[in-house]
Protein backbone atom coordinates (compact mmCIF):
# COMPACT_ATOMS: atom_id res chain seq x y z
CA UNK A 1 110.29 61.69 77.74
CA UNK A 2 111.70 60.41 74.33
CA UNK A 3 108.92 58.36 72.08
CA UNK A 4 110.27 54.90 71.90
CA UNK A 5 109.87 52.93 68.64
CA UNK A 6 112.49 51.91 65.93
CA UNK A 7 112.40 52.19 62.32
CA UNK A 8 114.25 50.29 59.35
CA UNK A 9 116.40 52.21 57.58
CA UNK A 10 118.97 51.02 55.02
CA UNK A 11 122.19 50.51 56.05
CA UNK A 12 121.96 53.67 58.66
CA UNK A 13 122.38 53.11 61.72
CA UNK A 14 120.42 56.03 63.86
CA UNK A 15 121.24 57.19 66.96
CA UNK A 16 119.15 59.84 69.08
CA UNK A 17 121.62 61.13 71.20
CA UNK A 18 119.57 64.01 73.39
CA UNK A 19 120.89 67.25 74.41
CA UNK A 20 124.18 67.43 74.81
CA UNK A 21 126.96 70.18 74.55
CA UNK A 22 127.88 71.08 71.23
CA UNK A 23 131.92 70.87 71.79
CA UNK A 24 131.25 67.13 72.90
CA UNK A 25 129.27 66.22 69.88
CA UNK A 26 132.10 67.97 67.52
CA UNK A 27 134.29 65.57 69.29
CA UNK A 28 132.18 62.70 68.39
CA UNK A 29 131.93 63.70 65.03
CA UNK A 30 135.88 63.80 64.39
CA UNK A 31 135.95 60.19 66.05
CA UNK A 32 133.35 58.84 64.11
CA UNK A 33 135.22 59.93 60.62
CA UNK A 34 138.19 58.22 61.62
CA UNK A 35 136.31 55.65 62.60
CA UNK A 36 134.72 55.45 58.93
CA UNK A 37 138.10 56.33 57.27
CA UNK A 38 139.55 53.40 59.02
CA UNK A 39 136.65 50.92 58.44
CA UNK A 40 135.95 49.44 55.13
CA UNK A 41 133.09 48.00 56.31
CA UNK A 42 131.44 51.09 58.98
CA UNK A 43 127.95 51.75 58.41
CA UNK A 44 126.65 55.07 57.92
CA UNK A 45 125.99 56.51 60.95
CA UNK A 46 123.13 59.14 61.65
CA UNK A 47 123.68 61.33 65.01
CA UNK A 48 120.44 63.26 66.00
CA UNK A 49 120.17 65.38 68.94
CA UNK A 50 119.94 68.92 70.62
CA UNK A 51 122.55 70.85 71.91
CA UNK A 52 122.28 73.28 74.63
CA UNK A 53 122.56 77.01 73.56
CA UNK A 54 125.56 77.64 71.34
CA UNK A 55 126.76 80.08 68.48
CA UNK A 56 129.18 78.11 65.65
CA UNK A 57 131.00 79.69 63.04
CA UNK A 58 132.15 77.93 60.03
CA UNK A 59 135.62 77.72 57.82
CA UNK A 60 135.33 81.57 57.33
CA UNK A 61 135.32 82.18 61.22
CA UNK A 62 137.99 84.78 60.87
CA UNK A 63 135.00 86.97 60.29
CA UNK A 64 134.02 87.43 64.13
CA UNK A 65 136.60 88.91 66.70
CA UNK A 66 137.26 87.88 70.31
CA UNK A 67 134.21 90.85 70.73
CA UNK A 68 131.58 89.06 68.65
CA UNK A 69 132.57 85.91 70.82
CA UNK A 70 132.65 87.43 73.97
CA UNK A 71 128.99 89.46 73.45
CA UNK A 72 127.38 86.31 72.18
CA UNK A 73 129.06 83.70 75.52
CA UNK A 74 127.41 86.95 77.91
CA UNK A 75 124.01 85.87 76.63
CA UNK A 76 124.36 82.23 78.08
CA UNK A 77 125.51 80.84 75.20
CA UNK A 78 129.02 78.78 74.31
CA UNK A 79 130.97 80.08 71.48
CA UNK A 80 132.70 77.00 69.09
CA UNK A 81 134.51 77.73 65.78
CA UNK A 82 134.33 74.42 63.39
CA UNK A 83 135.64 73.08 60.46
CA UNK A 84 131.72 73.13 58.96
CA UNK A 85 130.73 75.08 55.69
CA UNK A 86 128.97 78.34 56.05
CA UNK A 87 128.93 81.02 58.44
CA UNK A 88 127.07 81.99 61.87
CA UNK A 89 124.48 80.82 63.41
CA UNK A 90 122.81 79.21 66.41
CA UNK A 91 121.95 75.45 67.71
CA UNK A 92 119.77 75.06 70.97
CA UNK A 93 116.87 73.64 72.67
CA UNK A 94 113.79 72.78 70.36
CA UNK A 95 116.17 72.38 67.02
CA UNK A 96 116.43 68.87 65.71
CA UNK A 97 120.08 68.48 64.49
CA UNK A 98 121.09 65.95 62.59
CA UNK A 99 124.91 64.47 61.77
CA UNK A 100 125.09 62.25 58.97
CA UNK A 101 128.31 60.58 59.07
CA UNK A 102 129.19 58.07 56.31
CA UNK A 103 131.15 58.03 53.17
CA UNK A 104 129.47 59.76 49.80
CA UNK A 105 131.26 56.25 47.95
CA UNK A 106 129.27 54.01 48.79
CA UNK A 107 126.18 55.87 47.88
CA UNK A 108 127.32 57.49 44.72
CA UNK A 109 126.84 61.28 45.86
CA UNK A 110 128.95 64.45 45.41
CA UNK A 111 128.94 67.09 47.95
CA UNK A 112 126.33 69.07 45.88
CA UNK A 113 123.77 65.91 45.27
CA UNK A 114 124.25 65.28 48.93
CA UNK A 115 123.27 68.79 50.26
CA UNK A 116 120.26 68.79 47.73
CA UNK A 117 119.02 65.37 49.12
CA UNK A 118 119.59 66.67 52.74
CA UNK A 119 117.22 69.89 51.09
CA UNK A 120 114.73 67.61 49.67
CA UNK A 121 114.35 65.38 53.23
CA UNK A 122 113.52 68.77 55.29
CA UNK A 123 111.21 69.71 52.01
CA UNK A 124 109.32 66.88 52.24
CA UNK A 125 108.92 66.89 55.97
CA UNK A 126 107.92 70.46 55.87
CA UNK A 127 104.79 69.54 53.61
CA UNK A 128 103.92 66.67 55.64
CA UNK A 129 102.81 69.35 58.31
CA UNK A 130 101.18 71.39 55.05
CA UNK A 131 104.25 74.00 54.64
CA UNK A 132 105.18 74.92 51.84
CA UNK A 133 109.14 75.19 51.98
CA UNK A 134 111.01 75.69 49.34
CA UNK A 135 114.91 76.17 48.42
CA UNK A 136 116.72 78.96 47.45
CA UNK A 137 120.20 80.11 46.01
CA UNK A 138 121.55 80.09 49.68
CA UNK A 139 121.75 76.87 51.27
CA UNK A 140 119.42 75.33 53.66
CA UNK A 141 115.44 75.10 53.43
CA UNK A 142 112.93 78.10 53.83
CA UNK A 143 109.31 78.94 54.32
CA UNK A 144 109.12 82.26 52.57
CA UNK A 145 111.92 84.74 53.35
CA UNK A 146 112.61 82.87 56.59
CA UNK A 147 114.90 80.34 57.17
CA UNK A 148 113.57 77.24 58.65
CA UNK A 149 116.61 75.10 58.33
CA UNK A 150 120.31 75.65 58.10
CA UNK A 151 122.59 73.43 56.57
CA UNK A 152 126.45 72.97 56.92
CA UNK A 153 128.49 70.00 56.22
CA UNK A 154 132.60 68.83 55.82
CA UNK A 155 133.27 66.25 53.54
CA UNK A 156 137.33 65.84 54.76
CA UNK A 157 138.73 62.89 52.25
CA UNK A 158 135.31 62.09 51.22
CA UNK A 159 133.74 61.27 54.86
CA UNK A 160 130.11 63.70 55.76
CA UNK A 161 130.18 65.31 59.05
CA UNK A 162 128.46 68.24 60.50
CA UNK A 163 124.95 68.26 58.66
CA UNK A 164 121.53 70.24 59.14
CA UNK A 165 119.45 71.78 62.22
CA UNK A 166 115.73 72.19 61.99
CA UNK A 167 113.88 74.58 63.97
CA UNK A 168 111.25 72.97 65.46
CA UNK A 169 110.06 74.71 68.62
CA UNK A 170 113.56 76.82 69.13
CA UNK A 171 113.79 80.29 70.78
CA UNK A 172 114.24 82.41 67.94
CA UNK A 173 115.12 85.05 69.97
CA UNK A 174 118.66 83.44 70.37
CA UNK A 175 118.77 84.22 66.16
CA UNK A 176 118.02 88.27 66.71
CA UNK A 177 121.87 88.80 68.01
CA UNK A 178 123.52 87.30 64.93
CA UNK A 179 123.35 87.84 61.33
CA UNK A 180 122.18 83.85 60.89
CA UNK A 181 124.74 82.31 58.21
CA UNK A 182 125.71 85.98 57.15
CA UNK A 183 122.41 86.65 54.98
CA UNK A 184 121.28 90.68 55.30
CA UNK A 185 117.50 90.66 54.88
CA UNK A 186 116.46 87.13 55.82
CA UNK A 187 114.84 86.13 58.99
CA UNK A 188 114.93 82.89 61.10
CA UNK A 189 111.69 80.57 61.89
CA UNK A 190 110.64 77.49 63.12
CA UNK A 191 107.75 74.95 62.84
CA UNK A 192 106.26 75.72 65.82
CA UNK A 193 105.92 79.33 64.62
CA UNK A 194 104.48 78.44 61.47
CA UNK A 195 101.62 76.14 62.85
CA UNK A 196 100.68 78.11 65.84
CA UNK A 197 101.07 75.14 68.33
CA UNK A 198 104.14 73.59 69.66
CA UNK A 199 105.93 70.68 67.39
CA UNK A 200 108.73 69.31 69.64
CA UNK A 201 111.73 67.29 68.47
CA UNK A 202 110.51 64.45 69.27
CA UNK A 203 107.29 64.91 67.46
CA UNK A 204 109.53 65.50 64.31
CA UNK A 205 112.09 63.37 64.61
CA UNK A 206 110.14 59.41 63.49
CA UNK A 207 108.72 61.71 60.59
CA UNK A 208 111.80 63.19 59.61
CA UNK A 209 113.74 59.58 59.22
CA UNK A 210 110.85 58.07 57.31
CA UNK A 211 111.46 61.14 54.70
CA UNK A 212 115.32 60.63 55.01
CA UNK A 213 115.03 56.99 54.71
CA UNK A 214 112.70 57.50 51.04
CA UNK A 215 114.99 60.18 49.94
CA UNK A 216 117.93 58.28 50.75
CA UNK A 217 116.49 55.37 49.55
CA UNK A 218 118.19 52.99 52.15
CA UNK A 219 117.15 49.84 53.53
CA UNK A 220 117.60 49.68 57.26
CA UNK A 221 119.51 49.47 60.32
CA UNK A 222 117.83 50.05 63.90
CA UNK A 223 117.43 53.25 65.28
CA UNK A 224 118.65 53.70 69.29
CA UNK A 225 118.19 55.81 71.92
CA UNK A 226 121.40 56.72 73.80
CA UNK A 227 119.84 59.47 76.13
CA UNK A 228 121.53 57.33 79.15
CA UNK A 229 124.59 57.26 77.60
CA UNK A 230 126.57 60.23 79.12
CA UNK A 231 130.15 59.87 78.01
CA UNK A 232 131.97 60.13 75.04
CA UNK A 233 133.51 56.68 75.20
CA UNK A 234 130.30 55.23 76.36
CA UNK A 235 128.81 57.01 73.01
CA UNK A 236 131.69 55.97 70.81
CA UNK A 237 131.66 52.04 72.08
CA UNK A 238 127.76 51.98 71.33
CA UNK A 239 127.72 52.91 67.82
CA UNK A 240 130.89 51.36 66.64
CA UNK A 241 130.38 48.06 67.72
């Protein structure tokens, strides 16, 4: 059961969305940048979720063969290639993703300023549960040698989509049949892992807005939770009205 409460965040408007399948929410993203290309006025938009088990590839997806794909669905698992930065890796159960979707303009960032705020919200969440996580010069946030979260974004014509995915109580054992985001010598871990005791999404998820909402320094829309909404028009009408 999802923890109700709401939380004022400037000019986002934040949407828990629940687990859904990961080619639905790639649909929602494209609609939702049209939707802010089109808009003057849009607000940012914040999608968080789960998805259920899926390997993504990124731009360079030409990298993995109908084999790779075909191995990897066997397991259980879909197989999407997106317009995202980065390479492979995996999104499931227990991982808090998160889509920011709003135009760098009208908050002054680059693409590089934006990643490293994106970096310095999962930083400061990570040492609100006393871990130490740190960056390094591959993208994304880690605790030691292991990656705790990856980070890939699009920035078509100046609109964010795509974004970050936090282990929080994930199966890591979904990460062992991939090279995650093509690093050799790097492994894969998860709050729940680091602690010793389970930290669910929802355990993470009012803590990690409060740190996106400093870092961000917005003021504040409403957050929502559209677990009952199960289509992608229902979806779509809800956040863009």
């Amino acid at each position: 059961v999802f923890v109700n409460f709401s939380i004022i965040m400037a000019q986002f408007r934040c949407f828990y969305l629940g687990k859904i399948r990961y080619a639905n929410a790639l649909k929602l993203q494209q609609n939702l940048t049209q939707w802010q290309l089109k808009s003057p006025n849009a607000n940012p938009i914040l999608l968080m979720l789960q998805h259920d088990p899926v390997y993504t590839v990124g731009l360079r997806s030409n990298e993995y063969n109908e084999n790779d794909e075909s191995r990897l669905s066997a397991l259980g698992a879909d197989f999407v290639r997106t317009n995202r930065g980065g390479l492979i890796t995996f999104h499931g159960p227990g991982q808090l993703v998160v889509y920011p979707i709003f135009k760098l303009a009208d908050f002054k960032l680059g693409i590089r300023k934006y990643v490293c705020q994106l970096e310095a919200t999962i930083i400061a969440l990570c040492e609100r549960y006393e871990l130490e996580a740190v960056r390094s010069p591959h993208t994304g946030v880690w605790i030691g040698k292991d990656k705790v979260c990856a980070m890939g974004i699009n920035a078509r014509r100046g609109v964010t989509s795509h974004g970050l995915a936090l282990n929080c109580n994930t199966d890591l054992e979904w990460f062992n049949r991939i090279v995650p985001c093509g690093i050799h010598g790097k492994g894969v871990t998860s709050l729940s892992h680091e602690l010793s005791r389970d930290i669910t999404v929802e355990h993470v998820l009012p803590h990690f807005l409060e740190h996106f909402s400093d870092v961000f320094k917005s003021k504040s829309l409403c957050f929502s939770d559209l677990t009952d909404k199960t289509t992608l028009s229902d979806l779509c009408d809800v956040i863009t009205e």
